[in-house]
Protein backbone atom coordinates (compact mmCIF):
# COMPACT_ATOMS: atom_id res chain seq x y z
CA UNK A 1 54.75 175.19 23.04
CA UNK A 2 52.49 174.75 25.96
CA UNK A 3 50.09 177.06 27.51
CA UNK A 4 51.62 177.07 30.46
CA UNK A 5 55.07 177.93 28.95
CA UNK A 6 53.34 180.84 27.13
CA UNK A 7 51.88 181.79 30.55
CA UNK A 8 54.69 182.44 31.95
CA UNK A 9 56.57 183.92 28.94
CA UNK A 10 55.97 187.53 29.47
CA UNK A 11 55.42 187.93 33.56
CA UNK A 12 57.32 191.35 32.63
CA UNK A 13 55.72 194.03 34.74
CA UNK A 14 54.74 197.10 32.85
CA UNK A 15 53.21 200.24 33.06
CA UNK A 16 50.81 200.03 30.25
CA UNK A 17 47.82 202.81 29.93
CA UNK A 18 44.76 201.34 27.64
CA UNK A 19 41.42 203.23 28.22
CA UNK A 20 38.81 202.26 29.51
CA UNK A 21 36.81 199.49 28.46
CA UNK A 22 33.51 199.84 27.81
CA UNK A 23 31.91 196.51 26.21
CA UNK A 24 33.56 193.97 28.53
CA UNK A 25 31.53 192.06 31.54
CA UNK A 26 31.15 194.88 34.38
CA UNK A 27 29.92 193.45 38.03
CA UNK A 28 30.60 194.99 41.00
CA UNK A 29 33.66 193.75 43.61
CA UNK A 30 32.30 192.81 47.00
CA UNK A 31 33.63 194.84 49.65
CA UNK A 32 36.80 194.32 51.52
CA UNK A 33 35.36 193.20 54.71
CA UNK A 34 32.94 191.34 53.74
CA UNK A 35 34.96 188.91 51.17
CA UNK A 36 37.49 188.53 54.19
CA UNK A 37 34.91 187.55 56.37
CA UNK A 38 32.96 185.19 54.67
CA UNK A 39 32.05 181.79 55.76
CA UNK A 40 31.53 180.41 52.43
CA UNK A 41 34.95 182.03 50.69
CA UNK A 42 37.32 179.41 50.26
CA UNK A 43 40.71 179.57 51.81
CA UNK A 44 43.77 178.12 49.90
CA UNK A 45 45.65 175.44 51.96
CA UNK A 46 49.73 176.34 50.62
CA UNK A 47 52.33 173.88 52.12
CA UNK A 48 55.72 174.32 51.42
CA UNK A 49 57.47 171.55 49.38
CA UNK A 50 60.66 172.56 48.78
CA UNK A 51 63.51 175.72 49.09
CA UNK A 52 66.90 176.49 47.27
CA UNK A 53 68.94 179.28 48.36
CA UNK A 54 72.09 180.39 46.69
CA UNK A 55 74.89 178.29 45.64
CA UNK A 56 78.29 180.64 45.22
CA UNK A 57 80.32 179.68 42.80
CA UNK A 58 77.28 178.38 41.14
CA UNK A 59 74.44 180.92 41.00
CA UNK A 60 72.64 183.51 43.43
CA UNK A 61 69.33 184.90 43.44
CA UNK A 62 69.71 189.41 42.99
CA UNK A 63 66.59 190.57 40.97
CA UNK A 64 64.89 188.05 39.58
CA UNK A 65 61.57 188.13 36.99
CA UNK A 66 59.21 185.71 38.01
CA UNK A 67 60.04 181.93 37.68
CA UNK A 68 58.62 180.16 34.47
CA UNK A 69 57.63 176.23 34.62
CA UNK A 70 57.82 174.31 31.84
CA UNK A 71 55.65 171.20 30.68
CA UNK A 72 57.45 168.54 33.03
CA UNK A 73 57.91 170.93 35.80
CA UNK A 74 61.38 172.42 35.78
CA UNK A 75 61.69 175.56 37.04
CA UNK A 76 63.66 178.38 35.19
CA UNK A 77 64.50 181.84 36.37
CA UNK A 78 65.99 184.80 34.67
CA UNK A 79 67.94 187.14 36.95
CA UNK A 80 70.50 189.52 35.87
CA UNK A 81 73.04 187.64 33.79
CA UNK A 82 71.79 184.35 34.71
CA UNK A 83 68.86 182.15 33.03
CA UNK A 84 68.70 179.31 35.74
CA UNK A 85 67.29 175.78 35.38
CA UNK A 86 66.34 173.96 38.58
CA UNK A 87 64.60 170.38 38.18
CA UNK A 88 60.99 169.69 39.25
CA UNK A 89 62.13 169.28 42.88
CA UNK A 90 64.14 172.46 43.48
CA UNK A 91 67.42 171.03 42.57
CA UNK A 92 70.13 173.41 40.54
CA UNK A 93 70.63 172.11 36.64
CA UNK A 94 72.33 174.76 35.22
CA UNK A 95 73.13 178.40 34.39
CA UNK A 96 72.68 178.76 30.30
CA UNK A 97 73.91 182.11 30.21
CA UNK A 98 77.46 182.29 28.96
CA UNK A 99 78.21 186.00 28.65
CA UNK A 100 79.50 187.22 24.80
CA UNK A 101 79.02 187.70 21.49
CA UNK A 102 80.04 184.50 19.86
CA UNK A 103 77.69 181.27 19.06
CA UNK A 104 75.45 180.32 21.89
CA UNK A 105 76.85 184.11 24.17
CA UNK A 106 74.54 185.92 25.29
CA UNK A 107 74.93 189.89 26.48
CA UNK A 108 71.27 190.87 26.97
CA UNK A 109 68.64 188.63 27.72
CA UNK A 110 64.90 190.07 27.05
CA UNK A 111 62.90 186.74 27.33
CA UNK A 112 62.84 183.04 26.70
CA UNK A 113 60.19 180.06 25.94
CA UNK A 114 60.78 177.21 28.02
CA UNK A 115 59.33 174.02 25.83
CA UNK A 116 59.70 170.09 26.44
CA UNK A 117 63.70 169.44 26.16
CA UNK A 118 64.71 172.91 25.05
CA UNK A 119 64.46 176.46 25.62
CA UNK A 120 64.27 179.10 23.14
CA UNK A 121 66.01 182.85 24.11
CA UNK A 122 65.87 186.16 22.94
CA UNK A 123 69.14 188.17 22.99
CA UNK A 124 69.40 191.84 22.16
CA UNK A 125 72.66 193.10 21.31
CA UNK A 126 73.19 191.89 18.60
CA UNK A 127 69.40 190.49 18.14
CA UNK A 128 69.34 186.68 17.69
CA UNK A 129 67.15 183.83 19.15
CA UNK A 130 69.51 180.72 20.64
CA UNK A 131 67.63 177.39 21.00
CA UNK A 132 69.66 175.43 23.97
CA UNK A 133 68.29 171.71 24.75
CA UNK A 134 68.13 170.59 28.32
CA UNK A 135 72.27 170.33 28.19
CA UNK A 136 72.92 173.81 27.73
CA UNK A 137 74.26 172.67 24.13
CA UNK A 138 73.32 174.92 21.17
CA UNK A 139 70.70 173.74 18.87
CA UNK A 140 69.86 176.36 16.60
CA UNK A 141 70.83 180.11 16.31
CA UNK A 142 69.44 182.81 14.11
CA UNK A 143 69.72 186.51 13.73
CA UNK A 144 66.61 188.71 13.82
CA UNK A 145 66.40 192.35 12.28
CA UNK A 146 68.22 195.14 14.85
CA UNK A 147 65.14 196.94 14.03
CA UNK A 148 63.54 195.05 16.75
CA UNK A 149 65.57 197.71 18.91
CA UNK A 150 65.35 196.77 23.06
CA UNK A 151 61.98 195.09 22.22
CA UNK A 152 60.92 192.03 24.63
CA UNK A 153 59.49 188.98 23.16
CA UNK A 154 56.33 187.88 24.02
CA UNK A 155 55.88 184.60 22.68
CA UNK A 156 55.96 182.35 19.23
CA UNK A 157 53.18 181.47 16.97
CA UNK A 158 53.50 180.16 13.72
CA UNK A 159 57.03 180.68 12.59
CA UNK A 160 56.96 183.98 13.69
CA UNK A 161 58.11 185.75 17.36
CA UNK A 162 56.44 188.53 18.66
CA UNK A 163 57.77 191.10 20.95
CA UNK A 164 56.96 194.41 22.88
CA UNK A 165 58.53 197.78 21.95
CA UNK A 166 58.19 200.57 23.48
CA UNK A 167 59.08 203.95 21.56
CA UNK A 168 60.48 206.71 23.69
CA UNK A 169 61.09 209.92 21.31
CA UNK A 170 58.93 212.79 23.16
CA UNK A 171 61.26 215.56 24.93
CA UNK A 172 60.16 216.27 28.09
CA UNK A 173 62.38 219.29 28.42
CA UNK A 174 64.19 218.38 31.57
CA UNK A 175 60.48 218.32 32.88
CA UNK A 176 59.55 215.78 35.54
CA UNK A 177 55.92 215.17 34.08
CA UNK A 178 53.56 211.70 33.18
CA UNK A 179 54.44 210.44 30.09
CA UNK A 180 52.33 208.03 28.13
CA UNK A 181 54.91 205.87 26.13
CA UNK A 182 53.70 204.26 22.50
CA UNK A 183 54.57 200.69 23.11
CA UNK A 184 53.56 198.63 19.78
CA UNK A 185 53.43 194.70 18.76
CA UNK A 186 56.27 194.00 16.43
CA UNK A 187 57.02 190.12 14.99
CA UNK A 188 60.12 188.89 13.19
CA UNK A 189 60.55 185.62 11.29
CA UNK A 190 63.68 183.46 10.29
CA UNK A 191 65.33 185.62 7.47
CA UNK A 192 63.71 188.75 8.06
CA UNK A 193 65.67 191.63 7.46
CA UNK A 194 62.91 194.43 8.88
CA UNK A 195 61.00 193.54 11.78
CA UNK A 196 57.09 193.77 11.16
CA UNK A 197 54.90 196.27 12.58
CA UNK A 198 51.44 194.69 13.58
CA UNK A 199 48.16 196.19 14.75
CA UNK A 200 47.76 196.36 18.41
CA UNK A 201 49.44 199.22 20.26
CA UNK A 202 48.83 201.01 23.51
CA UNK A 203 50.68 203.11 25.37
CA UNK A 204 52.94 202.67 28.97
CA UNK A 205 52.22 205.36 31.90
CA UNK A 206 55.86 206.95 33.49
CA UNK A 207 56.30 209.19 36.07
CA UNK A 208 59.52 210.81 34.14
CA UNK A 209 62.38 213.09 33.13
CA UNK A 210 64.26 211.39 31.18
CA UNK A 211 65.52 207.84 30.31
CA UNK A 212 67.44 207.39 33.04
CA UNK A 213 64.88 208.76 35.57
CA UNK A 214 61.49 206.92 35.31
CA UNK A 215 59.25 205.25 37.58
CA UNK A 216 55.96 203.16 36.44
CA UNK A 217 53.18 204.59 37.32
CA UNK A 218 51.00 201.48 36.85
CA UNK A 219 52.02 197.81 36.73
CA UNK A 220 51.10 195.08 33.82
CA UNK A 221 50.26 192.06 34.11
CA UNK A 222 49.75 189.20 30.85
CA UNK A 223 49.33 185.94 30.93
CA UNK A 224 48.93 183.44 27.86
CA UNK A 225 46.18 180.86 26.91
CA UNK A 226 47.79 179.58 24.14
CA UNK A 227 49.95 180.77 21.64
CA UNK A 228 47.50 183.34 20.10
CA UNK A 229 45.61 184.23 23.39
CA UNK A 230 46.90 187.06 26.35
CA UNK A 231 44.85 188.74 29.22
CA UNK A 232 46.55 191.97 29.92
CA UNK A 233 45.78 194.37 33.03
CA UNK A 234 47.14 197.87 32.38
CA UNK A 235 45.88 200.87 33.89
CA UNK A 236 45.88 200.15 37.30
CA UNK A 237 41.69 199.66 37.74
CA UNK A 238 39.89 196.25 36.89
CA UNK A 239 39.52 196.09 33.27
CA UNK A 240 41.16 193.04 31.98
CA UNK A 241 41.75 192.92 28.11
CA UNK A 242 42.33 190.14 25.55
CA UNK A 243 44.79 190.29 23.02
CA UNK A 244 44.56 188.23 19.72
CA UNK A 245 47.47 187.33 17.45
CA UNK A 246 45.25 185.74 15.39
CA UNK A 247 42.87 188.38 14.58
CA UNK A 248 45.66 191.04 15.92
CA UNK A 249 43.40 192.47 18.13
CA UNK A 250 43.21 193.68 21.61
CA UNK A 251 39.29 193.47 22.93
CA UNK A 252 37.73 193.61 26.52
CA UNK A 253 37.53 190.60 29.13
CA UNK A 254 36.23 192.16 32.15
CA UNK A 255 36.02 194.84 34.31
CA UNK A 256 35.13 195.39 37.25
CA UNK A 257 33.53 198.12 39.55
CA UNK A 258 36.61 197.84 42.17
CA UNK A 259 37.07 200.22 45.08
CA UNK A 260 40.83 201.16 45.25
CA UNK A 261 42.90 199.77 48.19
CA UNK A 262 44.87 202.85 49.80
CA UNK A 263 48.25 201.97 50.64
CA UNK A 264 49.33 202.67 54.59
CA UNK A 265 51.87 204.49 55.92
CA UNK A 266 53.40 201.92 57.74
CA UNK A 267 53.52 199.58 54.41
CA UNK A 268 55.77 202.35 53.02
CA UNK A 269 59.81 202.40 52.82
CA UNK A 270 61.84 205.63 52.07
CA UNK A 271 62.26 203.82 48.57
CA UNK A 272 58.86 204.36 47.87
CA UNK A 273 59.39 208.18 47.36
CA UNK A 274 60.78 208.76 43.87
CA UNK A 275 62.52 211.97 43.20
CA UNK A 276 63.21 213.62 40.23
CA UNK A 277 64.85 216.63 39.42
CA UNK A 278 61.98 218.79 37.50
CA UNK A 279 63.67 221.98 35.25
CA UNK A 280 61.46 225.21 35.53
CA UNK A 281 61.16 228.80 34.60
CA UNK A 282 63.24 229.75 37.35
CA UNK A 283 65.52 226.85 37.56
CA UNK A 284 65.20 223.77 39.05
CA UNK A 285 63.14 221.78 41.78
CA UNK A 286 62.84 218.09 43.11
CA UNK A 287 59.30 216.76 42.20
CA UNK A 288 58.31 213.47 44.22
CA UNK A 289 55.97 210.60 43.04
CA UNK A 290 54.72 207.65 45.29
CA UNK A 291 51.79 205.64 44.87
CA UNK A 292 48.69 206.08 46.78
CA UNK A 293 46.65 203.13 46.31
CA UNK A 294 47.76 199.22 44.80
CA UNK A 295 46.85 198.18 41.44
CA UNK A 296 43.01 196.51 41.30
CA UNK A 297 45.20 193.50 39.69
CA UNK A 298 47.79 191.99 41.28
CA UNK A 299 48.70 189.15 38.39
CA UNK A 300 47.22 187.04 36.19
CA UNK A 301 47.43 183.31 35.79
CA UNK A 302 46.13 181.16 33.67
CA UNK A 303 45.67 177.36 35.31
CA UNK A 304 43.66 174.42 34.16
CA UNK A 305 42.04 177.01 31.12
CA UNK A 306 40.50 179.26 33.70
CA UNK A 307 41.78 182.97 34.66
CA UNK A 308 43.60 183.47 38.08
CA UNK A 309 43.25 187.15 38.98
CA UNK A 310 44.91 188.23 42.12
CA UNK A 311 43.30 191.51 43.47
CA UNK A 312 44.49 193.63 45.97
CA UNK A 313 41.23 192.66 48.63
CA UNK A 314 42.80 191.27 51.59
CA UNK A 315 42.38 190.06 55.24
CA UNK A 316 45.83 191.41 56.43
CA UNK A 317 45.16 189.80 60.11
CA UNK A 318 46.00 186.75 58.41
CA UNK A 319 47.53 187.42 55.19
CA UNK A 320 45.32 186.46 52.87
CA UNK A 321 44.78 187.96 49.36
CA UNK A 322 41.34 187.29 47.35
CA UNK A 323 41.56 185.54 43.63
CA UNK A 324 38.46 185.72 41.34
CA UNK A 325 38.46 182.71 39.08
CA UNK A 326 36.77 183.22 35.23
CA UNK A 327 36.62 180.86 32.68
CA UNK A 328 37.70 181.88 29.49
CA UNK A 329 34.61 183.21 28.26
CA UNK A 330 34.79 185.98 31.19
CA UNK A 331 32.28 184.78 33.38
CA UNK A 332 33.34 184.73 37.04
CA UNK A 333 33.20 181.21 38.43
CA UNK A 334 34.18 182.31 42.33
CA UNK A 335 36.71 183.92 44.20
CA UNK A 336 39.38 182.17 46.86
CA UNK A 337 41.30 183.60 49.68
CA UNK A 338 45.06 183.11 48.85
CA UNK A 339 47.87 182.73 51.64
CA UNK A 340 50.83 185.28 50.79
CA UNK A 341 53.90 183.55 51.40
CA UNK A 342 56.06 184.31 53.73
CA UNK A 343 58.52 187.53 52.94
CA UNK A 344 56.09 189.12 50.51
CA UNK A 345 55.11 192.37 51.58
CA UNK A 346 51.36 193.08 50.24
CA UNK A 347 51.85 196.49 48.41
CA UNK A 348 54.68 194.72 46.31
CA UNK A 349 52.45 191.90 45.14
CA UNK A 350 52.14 193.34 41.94
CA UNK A 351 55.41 193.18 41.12
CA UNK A 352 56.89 190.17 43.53
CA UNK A 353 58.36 186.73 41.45
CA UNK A 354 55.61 185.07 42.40
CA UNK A 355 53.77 182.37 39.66
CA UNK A 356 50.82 180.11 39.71
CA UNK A 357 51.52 176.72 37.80
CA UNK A 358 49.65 173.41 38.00
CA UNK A 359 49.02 172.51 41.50
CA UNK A 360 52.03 174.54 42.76
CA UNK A 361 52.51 178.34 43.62
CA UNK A 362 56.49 179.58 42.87
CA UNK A 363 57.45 182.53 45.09
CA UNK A 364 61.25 184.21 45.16
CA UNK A 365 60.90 185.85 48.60
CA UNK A 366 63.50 187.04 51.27
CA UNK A 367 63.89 185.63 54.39
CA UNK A 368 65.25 186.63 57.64
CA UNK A 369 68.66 187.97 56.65
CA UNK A 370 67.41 189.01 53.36
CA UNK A 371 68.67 187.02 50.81
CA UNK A 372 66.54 185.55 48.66
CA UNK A 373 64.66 181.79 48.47
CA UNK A 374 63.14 180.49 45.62
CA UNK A 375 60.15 178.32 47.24
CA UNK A 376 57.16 176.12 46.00
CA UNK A 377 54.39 175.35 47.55
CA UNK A 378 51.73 173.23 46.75
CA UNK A 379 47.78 173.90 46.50
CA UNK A 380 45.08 172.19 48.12
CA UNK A 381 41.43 172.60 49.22
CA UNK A 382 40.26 173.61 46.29
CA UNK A 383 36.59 173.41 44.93
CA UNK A 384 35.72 171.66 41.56
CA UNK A 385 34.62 174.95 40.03
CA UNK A 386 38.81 176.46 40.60
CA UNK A 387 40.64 173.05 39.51
């Protein structure tokens, strides 16, 4: 598997609440204006190499998670239903979801691994892994334990997959409160009858009633190194933290003394309010949660072994967003000024399909009548220290 398919492997966004970290590299963030201002800050040249829109009859583009490149640059994208292959120059391959229960069906998809001539899925419901070659034809197919629940998988490494769960068992009385979630590192081998518990575990902030009334309070990002290595920002400040498969271990990267970026008024939709019907002594009332300022992190990439962090800095005169670059031993090589694309809105970077890979950037974005585009664009201007 390559690093770059493991990159991309778990660009799930979740609301994950680790403490504070208090060993990693601390510096202080430069201030707003003065990163957006400065002569010497390197701005990203984008240019747009190709579009595809929808295709009825053949796929469309509804909620997608962001796109995932593999190692000789075809493009896949999971989006309700769908797990869509489109060749290196934007071209539709193929849809490899066939809904059902029989050999090569799938009902629920909760992840993939995109490698050189096949692609390995994860399908809850009943739990199984399908490996499909470039074809759509069926490989390989093997059950995994159902006590691997409605985990997500987060890559392979050795044999053995290993996958997200998150454990939702506190009673929160008909209470609209913030709930901290247990969400643990399980891993499941061919054969397996149990899923295995393993040591890392944190926990996932929700602004909550119930099940089926949540909202994330903060947004995750991980990226992959390799097949053992992830960078994972949780709690919505700079503190960037490496987990370890190999040692099964999570330990700090960096943080960063970051002042929060407030989010405006006029950035806001009515869909930003979330409302959720609260029980109390005296019966009932609506509380509301919206967030106040943007995540310090915006993503994570990993390109070229060094670490793409996307803050929430910008110059919103002319839409640019600030990246630090690390290498991977956490010190900070130099930060960029990165164009948003066109149709991203800047408080929903954190969330937005958007992916670094290689010398291109991979953006899902609405356009004018709102349906959805999924565009590349290519990188340039770079200096030696970011390539």
């Amino acid at each position: 598997m390559s690093a770059g398919s493991v990159a991309m492997t778990t660009a799930v966004l979740w609301a994950l609440a680790l403490g504070p970290s208090t060993s990693a590299q601390t510096v202080t963030a430069p201030d707003l204006k003065t990163i957006a201002g400065a002569d010497k800050t390197t701005v990203v040249v984008l240019e747009e190499t190709w579009r595809t829109v929808d295709q009825p009859g053949a796929f469309y583009f509804s909620s997608p998670e962001p796109p995932q490149i593999d190692e000789l640059g075809f493009v896949w994208v999971a989006d309700e239903g769908q797990l869509l292959l489109f060749s290196p120059q934007g071209k539709f391959v193929r849809n490899f979801f066939k809904k059902g229960q029989g050999p090569g069906e799938l009902t629920d998809l909760a992840g993939f691994i995109p490698e050189s001539g096949r692609v390995l899925v994860f399908n809850r419901n009943p739990n199984k892994m399908i490996v499909f070659d470039r074809a759509g034809e069926v490989l390989q197919e093997a059950p995994l334990p159902s006590t691997l629940g409605y985990a997500r998988l987060l890559g392979g490494r050795q044999g053995r997959f290993y996958f997200f769960h998150e454990y939702y068992s506190e009673s929160t009385g008909g209470k609209a409160v913030f709930l901290d979630v247990p969400v643990r590192l399980l891993s499941a081998g061919p054969g397996d009858v149990q899923a295995r518990t393993e040591g890392p575990w944190f926990s996932k902030r929700y602004f909550v009633r119930d099940r089926s009334s949540l909202k994330n309070v903060y947004f995750v990002q991980i990226a992959g190194a390799d097949e053992a290595t992830y960078f994972i920002a949780s709690s919505g400040s700079y503190d960037i933290r490496r987990l370890d498969l190999s040692r099964m271990e999570i330990s700090p990267f960096v943080s960063r003394d970051y002042r929060p970026v407030k989010i405006r008024p006029e950035w806001k939709t009515p869909k930003d309010k979330f409302r959720a019907p609260s029980q109390t002594l005296t019966g009932s009332e609506i509380k509301v949660f919206e967030h106040e300022t943007l995540d310090d992190v915006l993503k994570i990439w990993v390109r070229g072994g060094k670490i793409w962090v996307l803050t929430s800095t910008f110059d919103e005169a002319r839409r640019l967003a600030r990246v630090d670059v690390y290498d991977l031993k956490a010190s900070l090589l130099g930060s960029l000024m990165l164009p948003v694309p066109r149709g991203l809105e800047l408080m929903r970077l954190s969330y937005a399909p958007l992916t670094l890979h290689a010398d291109g950037l991979y953006v899902l974005a609405p356009t004018e009548t709102e349906a959805l585009e999924l565009v590349r664009y290519s990188l340039s201007g770079l200096p030696g220290w970011a390539r």
